[in-house]
Protein backbone atom coordinates (compact mmCIF):
# COMPACT_ATOMS: atom_id res chain seq x y z
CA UNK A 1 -24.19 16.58 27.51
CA UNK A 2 -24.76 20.13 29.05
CA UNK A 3 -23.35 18.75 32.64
CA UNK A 4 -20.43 17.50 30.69
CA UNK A 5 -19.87 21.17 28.99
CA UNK A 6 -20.61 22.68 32.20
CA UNK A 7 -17.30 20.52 34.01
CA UNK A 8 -15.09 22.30 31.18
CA UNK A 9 -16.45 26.02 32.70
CA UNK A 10 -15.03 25.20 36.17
CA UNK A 11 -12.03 24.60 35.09
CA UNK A 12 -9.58 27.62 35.45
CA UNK A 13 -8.41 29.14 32.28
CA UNK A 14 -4.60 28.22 32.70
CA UNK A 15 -5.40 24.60 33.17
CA UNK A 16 -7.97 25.11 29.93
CA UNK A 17 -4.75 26.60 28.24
CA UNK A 18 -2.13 23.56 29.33
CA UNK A 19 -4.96 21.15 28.00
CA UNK A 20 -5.27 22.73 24.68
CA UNK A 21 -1.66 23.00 24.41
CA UNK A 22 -1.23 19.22 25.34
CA UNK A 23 -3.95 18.60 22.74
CA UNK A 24 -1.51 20.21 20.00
CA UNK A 25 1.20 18.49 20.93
CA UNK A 26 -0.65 15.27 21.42
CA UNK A 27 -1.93 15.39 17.72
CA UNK A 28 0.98 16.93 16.23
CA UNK A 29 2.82 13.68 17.37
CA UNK A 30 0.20 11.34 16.00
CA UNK A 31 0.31 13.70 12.76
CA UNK A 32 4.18 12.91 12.78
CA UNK A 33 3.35 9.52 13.35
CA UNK A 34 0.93 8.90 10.72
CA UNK A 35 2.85 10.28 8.11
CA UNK A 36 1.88 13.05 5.55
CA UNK A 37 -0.56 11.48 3.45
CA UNK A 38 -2.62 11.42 6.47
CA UNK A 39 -5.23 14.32 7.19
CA UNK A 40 -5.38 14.70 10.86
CA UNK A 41 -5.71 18.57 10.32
CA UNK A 42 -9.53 18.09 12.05
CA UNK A 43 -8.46 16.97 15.22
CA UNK A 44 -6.54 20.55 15.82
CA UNK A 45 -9.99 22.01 15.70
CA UNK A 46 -10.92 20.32 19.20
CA UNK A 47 -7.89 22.14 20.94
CA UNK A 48 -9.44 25.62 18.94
CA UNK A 49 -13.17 25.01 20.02
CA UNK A 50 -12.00 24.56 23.35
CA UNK A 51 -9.37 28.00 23.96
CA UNK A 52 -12.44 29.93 21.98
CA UNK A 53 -15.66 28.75 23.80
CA UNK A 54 -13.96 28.81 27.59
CA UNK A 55 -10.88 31.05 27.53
CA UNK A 56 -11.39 33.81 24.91
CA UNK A 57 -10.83 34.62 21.24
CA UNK A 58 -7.42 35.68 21.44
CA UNK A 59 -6.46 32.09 22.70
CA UNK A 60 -8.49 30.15 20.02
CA UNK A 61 -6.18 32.42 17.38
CA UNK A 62 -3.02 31.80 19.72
CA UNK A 63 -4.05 27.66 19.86
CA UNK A 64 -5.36 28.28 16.07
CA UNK A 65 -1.61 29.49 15.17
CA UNK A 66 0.03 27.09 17.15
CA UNK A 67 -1.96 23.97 15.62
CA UNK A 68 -0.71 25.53 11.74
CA UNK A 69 3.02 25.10 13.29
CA UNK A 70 2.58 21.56 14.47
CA UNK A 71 0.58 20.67 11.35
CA UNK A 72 3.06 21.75 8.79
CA UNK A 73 5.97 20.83 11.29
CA UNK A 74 5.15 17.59 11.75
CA UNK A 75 3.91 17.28 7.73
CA UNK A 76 8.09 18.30 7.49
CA UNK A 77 9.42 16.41 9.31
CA UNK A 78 7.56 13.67 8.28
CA UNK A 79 9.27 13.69 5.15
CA UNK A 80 6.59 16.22 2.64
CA UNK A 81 8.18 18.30 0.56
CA UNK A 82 6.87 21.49 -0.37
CA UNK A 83 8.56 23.49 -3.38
């Protein structure tokens, strides 16, 4: 397990960035896909433990913000309504 944390911390931090960003968008689709009655708010968390423990704090609140847009956006457009 460490050698496998150690691979992420070679890794330079725009290619760290463009992963975590694919992860968003990866399981903001499946969100969409699933439908709103589906939680898949947990699986955001992997793109935010990843921009916090190797890039900085700043991205894990820039991924963190990003992941509430794609939740909710997807939660929309998947047909919730909230009043």
């Amino acid at each position: 397990m460490v050698t496998w944390i150690k691979q992420f911390e070679t890794w330079s931090k725009p290619f760290l960035m463009a992963l975590c960003l694919g992860i968003v968008a990866a399981v903001g689709y499946v969100d969409f896909l699933t439908g709103y009655e589906t939680f898949c708010f947990v699986f955001y968390l992997l793109a935010v433990f990843l921009a916090v423990w190797f890039i900085s704090s700043f991205s894990g609140g820039l991924i963190s913000a990003l992941s509430v847009v794609a939740w909710i956006s997807s939660n929309i457009a998947a047909g919730e309504r909230y009043s």
